[in-house]
Protein backbone atom coordinates (compact mmCIF):
# COMPACT_ATOMS: atom_id res chain seq x y z
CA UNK A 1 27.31 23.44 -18.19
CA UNK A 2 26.22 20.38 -20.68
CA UNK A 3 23.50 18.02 -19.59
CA UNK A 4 26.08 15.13 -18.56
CA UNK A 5 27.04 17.97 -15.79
CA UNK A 6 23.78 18.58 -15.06
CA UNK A 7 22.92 15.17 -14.19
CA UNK A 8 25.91 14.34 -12.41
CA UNK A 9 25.30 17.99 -10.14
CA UNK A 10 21.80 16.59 -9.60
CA UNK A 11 22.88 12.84 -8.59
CA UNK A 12 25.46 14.13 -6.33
CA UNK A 13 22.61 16.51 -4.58
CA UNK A 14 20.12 13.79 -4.24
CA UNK A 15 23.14 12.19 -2.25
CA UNK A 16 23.55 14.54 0.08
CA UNK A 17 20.17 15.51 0.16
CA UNK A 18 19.23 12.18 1.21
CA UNK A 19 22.09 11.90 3.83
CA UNK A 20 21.46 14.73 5.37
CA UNK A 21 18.03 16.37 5.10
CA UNK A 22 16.52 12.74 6.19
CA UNK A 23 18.07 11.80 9.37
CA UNK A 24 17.41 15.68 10.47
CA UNK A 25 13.80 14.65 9.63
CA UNK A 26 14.21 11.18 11.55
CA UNK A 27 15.58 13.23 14.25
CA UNK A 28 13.07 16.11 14.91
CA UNK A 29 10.79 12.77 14.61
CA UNK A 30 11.94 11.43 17.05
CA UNK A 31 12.42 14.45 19.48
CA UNK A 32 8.44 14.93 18.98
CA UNK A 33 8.37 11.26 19.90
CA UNK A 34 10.09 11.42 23.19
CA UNK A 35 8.74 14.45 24.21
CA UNK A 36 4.94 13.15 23.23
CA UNK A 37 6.05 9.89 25.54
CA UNK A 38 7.41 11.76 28.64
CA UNK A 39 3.97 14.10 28.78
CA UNK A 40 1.71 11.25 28.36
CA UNK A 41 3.53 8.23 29.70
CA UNK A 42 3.63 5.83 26.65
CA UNK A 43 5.01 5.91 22.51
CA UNK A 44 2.56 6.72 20.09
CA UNK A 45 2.59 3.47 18.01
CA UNK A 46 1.86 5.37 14.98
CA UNK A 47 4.18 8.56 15.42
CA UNK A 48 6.97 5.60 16.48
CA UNK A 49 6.06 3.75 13.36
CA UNK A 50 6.71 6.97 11.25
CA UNK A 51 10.05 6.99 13.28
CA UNK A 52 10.63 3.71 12.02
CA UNK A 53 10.30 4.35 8.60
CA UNK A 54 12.27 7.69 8.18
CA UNK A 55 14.97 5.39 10.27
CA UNK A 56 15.62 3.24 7.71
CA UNK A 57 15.72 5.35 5.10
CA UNK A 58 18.04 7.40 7.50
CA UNK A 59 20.31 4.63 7.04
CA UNK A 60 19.53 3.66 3.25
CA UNK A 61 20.88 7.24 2.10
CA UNK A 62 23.72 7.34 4.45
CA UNK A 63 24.87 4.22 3.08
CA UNK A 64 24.22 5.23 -0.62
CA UNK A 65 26.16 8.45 0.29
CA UNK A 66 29.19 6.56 1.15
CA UNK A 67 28.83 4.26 -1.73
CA UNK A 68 28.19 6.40 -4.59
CA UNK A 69 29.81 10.15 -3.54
CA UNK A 70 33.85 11.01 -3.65
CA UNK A 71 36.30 10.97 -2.32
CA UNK A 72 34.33 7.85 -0.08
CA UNK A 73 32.83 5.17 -2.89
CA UNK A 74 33.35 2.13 -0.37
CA UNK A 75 33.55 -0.43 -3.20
CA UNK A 76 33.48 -3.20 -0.50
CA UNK A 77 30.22 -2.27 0.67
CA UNK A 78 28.24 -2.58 -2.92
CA UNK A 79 28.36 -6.62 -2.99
CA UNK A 80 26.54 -6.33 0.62
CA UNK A 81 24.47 -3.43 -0.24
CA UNK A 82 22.52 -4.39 -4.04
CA UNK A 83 21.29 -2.67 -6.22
CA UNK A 84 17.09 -3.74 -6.19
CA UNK A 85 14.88 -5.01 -4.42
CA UNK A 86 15.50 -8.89 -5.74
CA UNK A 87 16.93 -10.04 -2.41
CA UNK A 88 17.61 -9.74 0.89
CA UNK A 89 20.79 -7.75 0.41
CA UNK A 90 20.59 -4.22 2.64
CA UNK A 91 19.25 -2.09 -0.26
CA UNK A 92 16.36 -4.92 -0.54
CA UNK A 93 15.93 -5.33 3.03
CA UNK A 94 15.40 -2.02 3.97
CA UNK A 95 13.02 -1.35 1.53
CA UNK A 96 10.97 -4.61 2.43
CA UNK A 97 11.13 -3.46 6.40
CA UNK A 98 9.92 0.16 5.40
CA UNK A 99 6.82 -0.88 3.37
CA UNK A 100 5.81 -3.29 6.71
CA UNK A 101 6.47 -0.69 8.94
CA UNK A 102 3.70 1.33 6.56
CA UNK A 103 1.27 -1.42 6.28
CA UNK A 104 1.51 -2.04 10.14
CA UNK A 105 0.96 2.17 10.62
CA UNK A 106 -2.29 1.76 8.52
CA UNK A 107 -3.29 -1.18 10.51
CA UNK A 108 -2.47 0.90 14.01
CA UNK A 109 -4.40 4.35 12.01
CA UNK A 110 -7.70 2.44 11.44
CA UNK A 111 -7.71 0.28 14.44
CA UNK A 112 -7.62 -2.95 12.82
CA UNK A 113 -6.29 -4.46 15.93
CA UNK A 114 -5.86 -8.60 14.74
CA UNK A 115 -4.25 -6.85 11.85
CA UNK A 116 -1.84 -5.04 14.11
CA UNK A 117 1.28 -7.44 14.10
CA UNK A 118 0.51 -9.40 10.65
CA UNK A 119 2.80 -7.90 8.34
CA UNK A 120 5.85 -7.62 10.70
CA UNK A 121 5.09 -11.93 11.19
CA UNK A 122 5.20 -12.27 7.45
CA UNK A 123 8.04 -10.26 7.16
CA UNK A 124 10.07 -11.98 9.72
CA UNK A 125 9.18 -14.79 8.63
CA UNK A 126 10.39 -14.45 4.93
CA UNK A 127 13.25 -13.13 6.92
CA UNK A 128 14.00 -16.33 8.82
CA UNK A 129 12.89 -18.39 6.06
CA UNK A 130 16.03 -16.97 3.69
CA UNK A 131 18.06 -17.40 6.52
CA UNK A 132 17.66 -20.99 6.63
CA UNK A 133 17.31 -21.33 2.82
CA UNK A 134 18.93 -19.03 1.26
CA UNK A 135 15.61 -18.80 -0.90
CA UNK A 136 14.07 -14.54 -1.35
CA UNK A 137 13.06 -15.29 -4.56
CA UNK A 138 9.27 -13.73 -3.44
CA UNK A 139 10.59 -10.86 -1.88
CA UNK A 140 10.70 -8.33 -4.78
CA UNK A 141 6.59 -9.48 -4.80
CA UNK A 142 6.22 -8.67 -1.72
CA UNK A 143 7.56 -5.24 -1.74
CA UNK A 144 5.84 -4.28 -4.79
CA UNK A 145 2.18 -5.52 -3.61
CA UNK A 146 2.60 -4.39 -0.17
CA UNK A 147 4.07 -1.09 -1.60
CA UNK A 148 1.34 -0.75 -3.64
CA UNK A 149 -1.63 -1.52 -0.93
CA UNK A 150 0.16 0.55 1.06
CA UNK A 151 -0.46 3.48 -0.84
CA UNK A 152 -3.58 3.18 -1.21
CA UNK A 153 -4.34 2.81 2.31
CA UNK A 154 -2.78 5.38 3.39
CA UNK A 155 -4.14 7.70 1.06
CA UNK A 156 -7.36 5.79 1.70
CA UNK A 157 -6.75 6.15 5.87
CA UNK A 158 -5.60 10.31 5.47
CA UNK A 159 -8.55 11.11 3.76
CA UNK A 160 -10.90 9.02 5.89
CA UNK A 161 -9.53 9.82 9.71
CA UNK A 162 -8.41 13.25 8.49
CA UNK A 163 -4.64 12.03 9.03
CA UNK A 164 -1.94 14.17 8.12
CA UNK A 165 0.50 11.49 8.81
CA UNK A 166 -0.61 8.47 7.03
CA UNK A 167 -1.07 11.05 4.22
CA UNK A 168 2.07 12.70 4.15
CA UNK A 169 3.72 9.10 3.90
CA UNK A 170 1.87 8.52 1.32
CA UNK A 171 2.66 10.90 -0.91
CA UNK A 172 6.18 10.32 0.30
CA UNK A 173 5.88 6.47 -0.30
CA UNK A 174 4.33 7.96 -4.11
CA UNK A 175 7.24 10.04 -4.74
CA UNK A 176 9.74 7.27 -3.23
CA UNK A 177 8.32 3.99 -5.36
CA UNK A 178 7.91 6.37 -8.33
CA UNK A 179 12.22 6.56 -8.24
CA UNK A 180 12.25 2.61 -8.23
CA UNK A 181 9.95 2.13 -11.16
CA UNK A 182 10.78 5.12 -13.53
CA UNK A 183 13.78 3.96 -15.89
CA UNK A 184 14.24 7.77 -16.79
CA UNK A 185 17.84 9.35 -14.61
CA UNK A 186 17.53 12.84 -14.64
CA UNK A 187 13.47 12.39 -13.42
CA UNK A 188 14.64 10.07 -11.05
CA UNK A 189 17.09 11.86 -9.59
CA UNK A 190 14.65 15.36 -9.33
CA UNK A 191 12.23 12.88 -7.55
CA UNK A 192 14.69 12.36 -4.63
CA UNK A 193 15.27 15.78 -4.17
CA UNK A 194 11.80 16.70 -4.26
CA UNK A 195 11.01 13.58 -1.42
CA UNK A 196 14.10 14.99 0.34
CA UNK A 197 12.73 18.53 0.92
CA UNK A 198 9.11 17.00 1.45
CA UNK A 199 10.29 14.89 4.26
CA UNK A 200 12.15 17.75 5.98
CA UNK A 201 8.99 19.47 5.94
CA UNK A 202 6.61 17.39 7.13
CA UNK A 203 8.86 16.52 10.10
CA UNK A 204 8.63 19.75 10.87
CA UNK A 205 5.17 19.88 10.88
CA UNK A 206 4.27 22.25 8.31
CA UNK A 207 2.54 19.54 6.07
CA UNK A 208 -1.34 19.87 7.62
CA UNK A 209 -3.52 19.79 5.17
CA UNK A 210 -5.93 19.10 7.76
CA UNK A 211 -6.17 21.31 10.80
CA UNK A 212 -7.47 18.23 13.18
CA UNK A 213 -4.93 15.67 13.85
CA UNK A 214 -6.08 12.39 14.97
CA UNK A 215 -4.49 11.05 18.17
């Protein structure tokens, strides 16, 4: 097996990988979610936020599955889906609703209650404004500075509150941004598979690096 097979082995794994491992993840997400809501009579913004984000990238590897493995490769779908985060195609979209799902989940984690709703407004609103413009020329800014203060926060918020979740996500979030800004295939395509299996087991809730969980 030559390195061209390599790399094409790996790509096709990170496909399934990603349309498969992650919506098991979204759904033993939200199982815990459900049951957590029936016992105490009300979501957990933060655990539904979580839901949220493994949700949409649920649906960004299903629909990069169907694009990119045979015998599917649904040509008609590319010109909808893109191929960055330069617009408000569905690749970019996605991506831009994930990182303010994450800022709003560090907001809800350190109780920064007028901050609670901001980044959803300014997301919608970017939202609505391309809508009636036609203009997203800010939005690759947007996901790359909230993406990045993301991060940080939610290393910031694991470390301070002793949160397993806002860590986990980001070292997900790490491994995830890392695949969008390193040019190199073959390390890119290793990276998914490792965020793949890391995801799967942090749904499960085997990733507690610290034994107290905040509420």
């Amino acid at each position: 097996m030559d390195i061209t097979q390599i790399d094409f082995f790996i790509t096709q794994l990170g496909y399934y990988f990603n349309a498969i491992l992650i919506p098991v993840a979204t759904a033993i997400i939200g199982r815990k979610l459900v049951k957590e809501k029936k016992v105490k009579g009300a979501y957990n913004p933060i655990r539904a936020l979580i839901f949220g984000i493994f949700l949409s990238f649920s649906v960004l590897g299903i629909i990069e599955f169907f694009l990119a493995v045979p015998p599917f490769e649904l040509s008609l779908l590319q010109e909808w889906f893109g191929e960055g985060i330069e617009s408000f195609d569905i690749y970019g979209f996605i991506i831009g609703t994930m990182v303010t799902l994450g800022l709003t989940m560090i907001f809800y984690a350190n109780r920064w209650e007028p901050l609670y709703y901001s980044a959803m407004f300014v997301y919608v609103g970017m939202f609505i404004f391309y809508l009636l413009t036609g203009f997203d020329a800010w939005l690759e800014t947007y996901i790359m500075i909230t993406g990045a203060i993301g991060v940080v926060f939610l290393y910031f918020t694991g470390f301070r509150v002793k949160d397993n979740g806002a860590l986990g996500l980001a070292i997900f979030f790490t491994i995830a941004f890392g695949t969008i800004l390193i040019e190199d295939h073959m390390v890119t395509q290793i990276s998914i598979l490792i965020y793949s299996v890391f995801i799967l087991i942090f749904s499960l809730g085997y990733f507690k690096p610290f034994k107290e969980v905040r509420a």
